[in-house]
Protein backbone atom coordinates (compact mmCIF):
# COMPACT_ATOMS: atom_id res chain seq x y z
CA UNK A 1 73.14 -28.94 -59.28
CA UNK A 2 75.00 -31.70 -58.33
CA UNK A 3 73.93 -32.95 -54.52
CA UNK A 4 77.71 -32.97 -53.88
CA UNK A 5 77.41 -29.25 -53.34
CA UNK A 6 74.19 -28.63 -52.23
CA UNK A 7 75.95 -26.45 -49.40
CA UNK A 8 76.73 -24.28 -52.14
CA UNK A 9 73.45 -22.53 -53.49
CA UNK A 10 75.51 -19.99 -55.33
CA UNK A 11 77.24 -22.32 -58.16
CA UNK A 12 76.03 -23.71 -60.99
CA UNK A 13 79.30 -25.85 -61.79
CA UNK A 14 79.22 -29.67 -60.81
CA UNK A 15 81.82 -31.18 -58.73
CA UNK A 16 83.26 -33.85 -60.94
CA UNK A 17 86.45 -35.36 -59.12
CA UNK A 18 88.39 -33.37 -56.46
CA UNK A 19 92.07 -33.38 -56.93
CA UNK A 20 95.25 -32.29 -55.42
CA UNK A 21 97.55 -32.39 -58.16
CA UNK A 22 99.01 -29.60 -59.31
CA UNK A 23 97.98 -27.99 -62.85
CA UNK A 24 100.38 -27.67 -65.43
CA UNK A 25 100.70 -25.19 -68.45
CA UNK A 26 99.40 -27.21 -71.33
CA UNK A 27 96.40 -28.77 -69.54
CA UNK A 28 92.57 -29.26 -71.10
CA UNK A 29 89.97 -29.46 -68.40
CA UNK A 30 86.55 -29.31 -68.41
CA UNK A 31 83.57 -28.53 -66.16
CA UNK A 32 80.27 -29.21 -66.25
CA UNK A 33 76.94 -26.95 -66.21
CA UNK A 34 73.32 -27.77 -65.21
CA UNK A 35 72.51 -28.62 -68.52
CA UNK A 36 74.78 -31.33 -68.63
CA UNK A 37 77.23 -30.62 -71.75
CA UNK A 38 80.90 -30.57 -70.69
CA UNK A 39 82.95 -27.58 -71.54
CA UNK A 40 86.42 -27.12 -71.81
CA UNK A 41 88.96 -24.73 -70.60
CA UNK A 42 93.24 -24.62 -70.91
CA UNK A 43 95.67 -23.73 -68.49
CA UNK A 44 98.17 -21.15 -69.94
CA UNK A 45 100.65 -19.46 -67.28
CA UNK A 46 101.25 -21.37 -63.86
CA UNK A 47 103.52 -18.76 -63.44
CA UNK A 48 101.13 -15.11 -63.76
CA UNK A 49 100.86 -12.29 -61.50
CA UNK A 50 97.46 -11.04 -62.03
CA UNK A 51 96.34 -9.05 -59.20
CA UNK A 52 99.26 -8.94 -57.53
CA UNK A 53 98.48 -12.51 -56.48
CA UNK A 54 101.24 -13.82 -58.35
CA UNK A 55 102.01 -17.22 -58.83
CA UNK A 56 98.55 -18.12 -59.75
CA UNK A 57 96.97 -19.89 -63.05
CA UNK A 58 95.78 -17.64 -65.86
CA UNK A 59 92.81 -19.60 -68.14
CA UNK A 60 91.13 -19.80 -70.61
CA UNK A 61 87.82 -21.07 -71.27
CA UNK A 62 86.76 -21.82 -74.92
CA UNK A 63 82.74 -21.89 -76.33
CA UNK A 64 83.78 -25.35 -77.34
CA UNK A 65 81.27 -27.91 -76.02
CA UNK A 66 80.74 -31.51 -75.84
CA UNK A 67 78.42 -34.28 -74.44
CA UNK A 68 81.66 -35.94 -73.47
CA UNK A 69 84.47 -35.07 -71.82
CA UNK A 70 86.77 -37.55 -74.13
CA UNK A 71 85.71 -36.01 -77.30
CA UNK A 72 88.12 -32.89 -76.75
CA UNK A 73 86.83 -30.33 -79.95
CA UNK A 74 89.17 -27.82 -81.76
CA UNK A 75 89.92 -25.05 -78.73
CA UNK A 76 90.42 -21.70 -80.52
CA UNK A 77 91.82 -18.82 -78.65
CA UNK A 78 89.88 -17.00 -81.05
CA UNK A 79 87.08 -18.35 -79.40
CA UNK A 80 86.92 -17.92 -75.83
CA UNK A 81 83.40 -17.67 -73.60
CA UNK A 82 84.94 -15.23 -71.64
CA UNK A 83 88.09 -13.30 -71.25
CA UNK A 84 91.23 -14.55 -69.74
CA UNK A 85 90.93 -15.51 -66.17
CA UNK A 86 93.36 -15.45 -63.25
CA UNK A 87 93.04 -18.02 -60.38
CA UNK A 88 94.33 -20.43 -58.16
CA UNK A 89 93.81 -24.34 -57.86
CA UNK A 90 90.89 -24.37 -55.71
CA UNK A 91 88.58 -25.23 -58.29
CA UNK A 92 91.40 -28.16 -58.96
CA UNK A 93 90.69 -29.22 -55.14
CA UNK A 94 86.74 -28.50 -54.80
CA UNK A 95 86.32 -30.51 -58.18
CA UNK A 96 84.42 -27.88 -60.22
CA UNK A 97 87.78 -28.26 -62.91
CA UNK A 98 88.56 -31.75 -63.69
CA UNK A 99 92.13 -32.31 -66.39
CA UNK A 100 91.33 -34.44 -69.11
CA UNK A 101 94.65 -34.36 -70.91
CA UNK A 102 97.77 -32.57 -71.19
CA UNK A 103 99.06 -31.34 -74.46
CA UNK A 104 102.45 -28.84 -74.99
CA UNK A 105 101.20 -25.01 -75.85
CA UNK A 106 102.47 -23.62 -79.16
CA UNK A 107 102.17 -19.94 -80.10
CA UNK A 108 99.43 -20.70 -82.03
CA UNK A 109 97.77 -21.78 -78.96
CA UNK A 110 98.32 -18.47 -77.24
CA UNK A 111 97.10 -15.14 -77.48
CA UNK A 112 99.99 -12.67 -78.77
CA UNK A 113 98.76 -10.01 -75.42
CA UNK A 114 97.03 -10.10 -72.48
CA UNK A 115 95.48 -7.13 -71.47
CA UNK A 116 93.38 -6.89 -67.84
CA UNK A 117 92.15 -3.23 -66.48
CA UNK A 118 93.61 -2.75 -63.16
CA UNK A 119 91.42 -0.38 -61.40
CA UNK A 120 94.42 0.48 -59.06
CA UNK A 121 96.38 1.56 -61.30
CA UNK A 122 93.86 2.96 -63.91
CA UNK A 123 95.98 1.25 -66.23
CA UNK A 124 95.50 -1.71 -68.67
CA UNK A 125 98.42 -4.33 -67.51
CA UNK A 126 99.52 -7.95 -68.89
CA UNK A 127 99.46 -10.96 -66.76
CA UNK A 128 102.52 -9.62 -65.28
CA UNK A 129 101.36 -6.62 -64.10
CA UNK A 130 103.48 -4.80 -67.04
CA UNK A 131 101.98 -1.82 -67.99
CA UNK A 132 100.10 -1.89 -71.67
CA UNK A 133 100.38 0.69 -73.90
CA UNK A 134 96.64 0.23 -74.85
CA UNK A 135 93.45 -2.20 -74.28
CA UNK A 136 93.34 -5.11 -76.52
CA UNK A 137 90.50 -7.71 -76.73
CA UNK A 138 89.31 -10.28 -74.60
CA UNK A 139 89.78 -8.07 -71.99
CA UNK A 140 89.69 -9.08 -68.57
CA UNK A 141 90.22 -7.51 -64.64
CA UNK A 142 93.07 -6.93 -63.18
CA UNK A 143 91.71 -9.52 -59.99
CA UNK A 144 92.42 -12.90 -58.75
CA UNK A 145 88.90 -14.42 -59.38
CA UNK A 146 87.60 -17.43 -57.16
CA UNK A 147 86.07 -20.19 -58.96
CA UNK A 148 82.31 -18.88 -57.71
CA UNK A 149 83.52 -15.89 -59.34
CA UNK A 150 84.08 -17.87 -63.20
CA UNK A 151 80.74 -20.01 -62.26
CA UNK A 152 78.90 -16.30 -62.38
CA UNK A 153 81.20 -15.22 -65.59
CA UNK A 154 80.55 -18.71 -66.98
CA UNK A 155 76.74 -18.74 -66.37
CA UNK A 156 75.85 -15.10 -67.53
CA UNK A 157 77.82 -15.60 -70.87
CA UNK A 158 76.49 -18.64 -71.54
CA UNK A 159 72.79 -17.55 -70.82
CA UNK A 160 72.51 -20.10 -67.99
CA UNK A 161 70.11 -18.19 -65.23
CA UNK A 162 71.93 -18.25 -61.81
CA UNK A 163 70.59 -19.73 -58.34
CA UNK A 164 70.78 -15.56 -57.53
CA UNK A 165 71.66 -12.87 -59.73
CA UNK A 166 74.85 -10.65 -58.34
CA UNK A 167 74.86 -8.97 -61.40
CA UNK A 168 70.97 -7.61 -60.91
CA UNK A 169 70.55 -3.79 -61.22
CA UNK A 170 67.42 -3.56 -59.26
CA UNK A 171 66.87 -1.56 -55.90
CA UNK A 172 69.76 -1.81 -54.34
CA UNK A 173 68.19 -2.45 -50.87
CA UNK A 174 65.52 -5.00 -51.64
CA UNK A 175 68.02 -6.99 -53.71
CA UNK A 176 70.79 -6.88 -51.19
CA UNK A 177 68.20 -8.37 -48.72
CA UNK A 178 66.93 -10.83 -50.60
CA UNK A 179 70.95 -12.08 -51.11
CA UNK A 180 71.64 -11.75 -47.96
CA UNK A 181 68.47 -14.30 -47.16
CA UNK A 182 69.63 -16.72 -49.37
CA UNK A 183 73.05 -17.19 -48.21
CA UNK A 184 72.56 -16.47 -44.85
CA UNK A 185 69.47 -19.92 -45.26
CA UNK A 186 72.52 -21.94 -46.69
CA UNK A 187 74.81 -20.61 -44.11
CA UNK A 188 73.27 -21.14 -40.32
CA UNK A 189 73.38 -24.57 -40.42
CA UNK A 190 77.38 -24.52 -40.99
CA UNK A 191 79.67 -25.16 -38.00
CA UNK A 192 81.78 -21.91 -37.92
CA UNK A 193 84.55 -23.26 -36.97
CA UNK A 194 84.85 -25.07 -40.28
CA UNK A 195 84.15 -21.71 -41.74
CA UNK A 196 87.04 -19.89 -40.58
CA UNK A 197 90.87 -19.97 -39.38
CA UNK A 198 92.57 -18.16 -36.72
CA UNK A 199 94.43 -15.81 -39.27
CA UNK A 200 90.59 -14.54 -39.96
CA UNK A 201 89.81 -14.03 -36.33
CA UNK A 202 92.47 -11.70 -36.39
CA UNK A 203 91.89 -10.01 -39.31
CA UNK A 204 87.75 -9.77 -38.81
CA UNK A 205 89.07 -8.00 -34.97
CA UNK A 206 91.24 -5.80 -36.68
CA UNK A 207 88.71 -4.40 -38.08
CA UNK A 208 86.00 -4.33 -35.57
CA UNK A 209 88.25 -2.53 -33.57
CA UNK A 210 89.19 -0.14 -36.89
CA UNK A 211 85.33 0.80 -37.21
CA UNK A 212 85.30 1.00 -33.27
CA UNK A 213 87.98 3.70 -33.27
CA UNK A 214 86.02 5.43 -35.95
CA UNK A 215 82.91 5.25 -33.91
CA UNK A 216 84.54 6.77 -30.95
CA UNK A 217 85.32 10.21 -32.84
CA UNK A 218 82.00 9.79 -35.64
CA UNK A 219 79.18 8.37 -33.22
CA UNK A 220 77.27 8.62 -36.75
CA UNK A 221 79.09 5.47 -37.53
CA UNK A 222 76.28 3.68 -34.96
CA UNK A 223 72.98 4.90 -36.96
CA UNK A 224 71.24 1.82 -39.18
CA UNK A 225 71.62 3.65 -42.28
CA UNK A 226 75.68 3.86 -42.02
CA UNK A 227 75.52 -0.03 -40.51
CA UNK A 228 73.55 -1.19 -43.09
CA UNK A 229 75.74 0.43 -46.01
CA UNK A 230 79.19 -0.90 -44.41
CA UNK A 231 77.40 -4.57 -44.26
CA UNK A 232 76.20 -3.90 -47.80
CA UNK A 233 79.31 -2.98 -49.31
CA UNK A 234 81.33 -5.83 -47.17
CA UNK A 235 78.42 -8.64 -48.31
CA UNK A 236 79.09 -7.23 -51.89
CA UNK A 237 82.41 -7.46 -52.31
CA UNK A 238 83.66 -9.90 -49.73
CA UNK A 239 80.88 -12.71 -49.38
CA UNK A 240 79.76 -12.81 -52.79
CA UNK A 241 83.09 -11.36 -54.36
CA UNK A 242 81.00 -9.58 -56.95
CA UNK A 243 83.79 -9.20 -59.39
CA UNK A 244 82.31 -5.65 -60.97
CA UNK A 245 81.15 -4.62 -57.45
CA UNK A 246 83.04 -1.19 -56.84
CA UNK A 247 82.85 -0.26 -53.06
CA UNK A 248 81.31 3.42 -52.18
CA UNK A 249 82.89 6.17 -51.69
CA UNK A 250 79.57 7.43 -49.21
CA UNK A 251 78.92 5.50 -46.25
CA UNK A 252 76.18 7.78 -44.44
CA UNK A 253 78.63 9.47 -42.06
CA UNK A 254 78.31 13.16 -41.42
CA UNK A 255 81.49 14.32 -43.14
CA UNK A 256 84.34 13.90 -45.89
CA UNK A 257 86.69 12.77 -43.41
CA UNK A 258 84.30 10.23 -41.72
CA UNK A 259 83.52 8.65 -45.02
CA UNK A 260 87.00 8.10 -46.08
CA UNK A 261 88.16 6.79 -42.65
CA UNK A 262 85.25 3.98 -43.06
CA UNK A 263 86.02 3.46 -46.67
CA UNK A 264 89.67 2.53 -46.25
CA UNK A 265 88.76 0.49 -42.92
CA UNK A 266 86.54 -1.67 -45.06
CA UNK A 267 88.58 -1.56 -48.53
CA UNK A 268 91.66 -2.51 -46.08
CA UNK A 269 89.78 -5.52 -44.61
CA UNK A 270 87.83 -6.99 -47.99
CA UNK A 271 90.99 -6.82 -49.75
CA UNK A 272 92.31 -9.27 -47.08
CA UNK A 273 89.70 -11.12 -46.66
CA UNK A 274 89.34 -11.73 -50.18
CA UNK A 275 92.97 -12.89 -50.69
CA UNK A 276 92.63 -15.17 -47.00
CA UNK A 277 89.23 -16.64 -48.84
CA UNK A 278 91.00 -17.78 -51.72
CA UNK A 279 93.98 -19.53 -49.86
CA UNK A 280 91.65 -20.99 -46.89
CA UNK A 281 88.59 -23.36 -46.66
CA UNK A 282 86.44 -20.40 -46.99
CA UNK A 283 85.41 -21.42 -50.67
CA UNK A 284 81.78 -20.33 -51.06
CA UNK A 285 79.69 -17.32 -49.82
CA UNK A 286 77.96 -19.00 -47.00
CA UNK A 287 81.06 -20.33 -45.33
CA UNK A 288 82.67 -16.63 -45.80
CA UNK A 289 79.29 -15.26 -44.70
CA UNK A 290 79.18 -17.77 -41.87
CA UNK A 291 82.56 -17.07 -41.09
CA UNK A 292 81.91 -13.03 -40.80
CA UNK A 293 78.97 -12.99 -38.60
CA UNK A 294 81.39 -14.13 -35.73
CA UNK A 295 79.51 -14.22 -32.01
CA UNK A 296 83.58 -14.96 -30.55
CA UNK A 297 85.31 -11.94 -32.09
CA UNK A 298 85.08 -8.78 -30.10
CA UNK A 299 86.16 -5.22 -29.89
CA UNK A 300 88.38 -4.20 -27.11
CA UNK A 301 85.29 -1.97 -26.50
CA UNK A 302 83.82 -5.60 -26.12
CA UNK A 303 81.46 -5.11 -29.19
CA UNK A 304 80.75 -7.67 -31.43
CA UNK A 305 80.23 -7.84 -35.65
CA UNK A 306 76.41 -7.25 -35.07
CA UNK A 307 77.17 -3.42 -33.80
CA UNK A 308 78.77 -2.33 -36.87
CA UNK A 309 77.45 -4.43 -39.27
CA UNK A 310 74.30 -5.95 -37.83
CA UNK A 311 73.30 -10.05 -38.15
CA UNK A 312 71.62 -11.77 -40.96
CA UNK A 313 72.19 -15.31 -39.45
């Protein structure tokens, strides 16, 4: 890993040059693994609405490799490491993507649909969120994916083992604590407040005070086991953005009613969060993780994160 992100345990992309300008449909880029080859990816739509994040990049990234980046090889949509992606230009401005050249698209260059499963919807949609009459292959999600998010898709398609697993299947509770460590080691010696924004502040109270309100009607919501699967299920899908992570439907509480109130509290805030991340400095999990463990931000109750959520940091 390059020493130019060594804040970032979670990547195994290089930063190669950071840059602010813009991508444009047409573009080659590459990025770089641990093992040194340079691989290439395209930019097709500038203009896509995947997610409902719309206007945002859709990509694609080829199995093409080379040892360097001038030596551009034949890029095959017929060929791609992993399906079609939808993003934004962060990894542009971290310097995990770097544009080599620019060359005009032709149809030949393009696949003829692209089909992502939108788990809202239960539908299969295109890049503009029309619905598809079925799936077609590559296949991708229906999700605005950060460039962490690619780095995982990246590495587990290409074989390439990962600092930590996100996709690992093991017990769920001595994996999750053993991810937790490993951010949260990379994350207390960040200064928070170049972790986080005002607009989070406001969003993490919102809802504090949500689960708070919760709490006063469910006192269940208190016990460790119901903390410790809200922080779970928030660490999941908000500081790692585990892209196949599906949040539970059980949270521990005594009743149906309990356990939906809590699961739409914390689907409301990680979808947020999530879309603040992207658009923010929050860029990797230890600067979101950093950023959620919060001592300022309090209840009107005058509680703080580590009541519903506990502290890893």
């Amino acid at each position: 890993m390059s020493t130019h992100n060594a804040d970032d345990i979670t990547l195994n992309m290089r930063i190669l040059r950071p840059t602010r300008k813009k991508p444009r449909a047409g573009d080659i880029f590459v990025y770089q693994m641990p093992d040194g080859l340079y691989r290439f990816g395209r930019v097709i739509r500038t203009d896509a609405d995947i997610g409902g994040f719309g206007p945002c990049l859709l990509l694609y990234f080829y199995q093409a490799s080379a040892a360097r980046k001038e030596d551009i090889p034949p890029l095959s949509k017929h060929a791609l490491l992993i399906p079609p992606v939808g993003t934004n230009r962060q990894g542009w401005l971290q310097g995990y993507f770097m544009t080599v050249e620019h060359r005009p698209l032709t149809d030949a260059d393009i696949l003829r649909s692209h089909c992502f499963w939108s788990a809202v919807l239960q539908r299969y949609v295109d890049e503009y969120q029309n619905i598809l009459p079925r799936r077609t292959e590559p296949c991708g999600l229906n999700a605005l994916a950060s460039y962490s998010a690619i780095d995982w898709d990246l590495s587990k398609a290409l074989g390439i083992p990962l600092p930590y697993d996100p996709y690992a299947e093991d017990e769920r509770a001595a994996t999750g604590k053993e991810l937790v460590e490993k951010v949260a080691a990379s994350a207390r010696h960040l200064d928070l407040e170049r972790c986080t924004t005002p607009r989070f502040r406001k969003l993490l109270k919102r809802f504090l005070d949500d689960l708070e309100r919760i709490g006063a009607k469910h006192g269940e919501l208190y016990d460790t086991d119901v903390r410790e699967r809200i922080a779970d299920a928030v660490f999941m899908a908000f500081v790692l953005e585990k892209r196949d992570y599906a949040l539970p439907a059980e949270y521990g509480m005594f009743s149906g009613r309990g356990n939906a109130l809590v699961g739409k509290a914390v689907r409301k805030f990680v979808d947020a969060a999530r879309k603040m991340a992207t658009e923010s400095n929050m860029n990797i999990p230890a600067k979101r993780l950093r950023a959620l463990e919060d001592p300022t931000v309090a209840t009107r109750g005058g509680e703080g994160y580590d009541a519903f959520l506990g502290s890893s940091l």
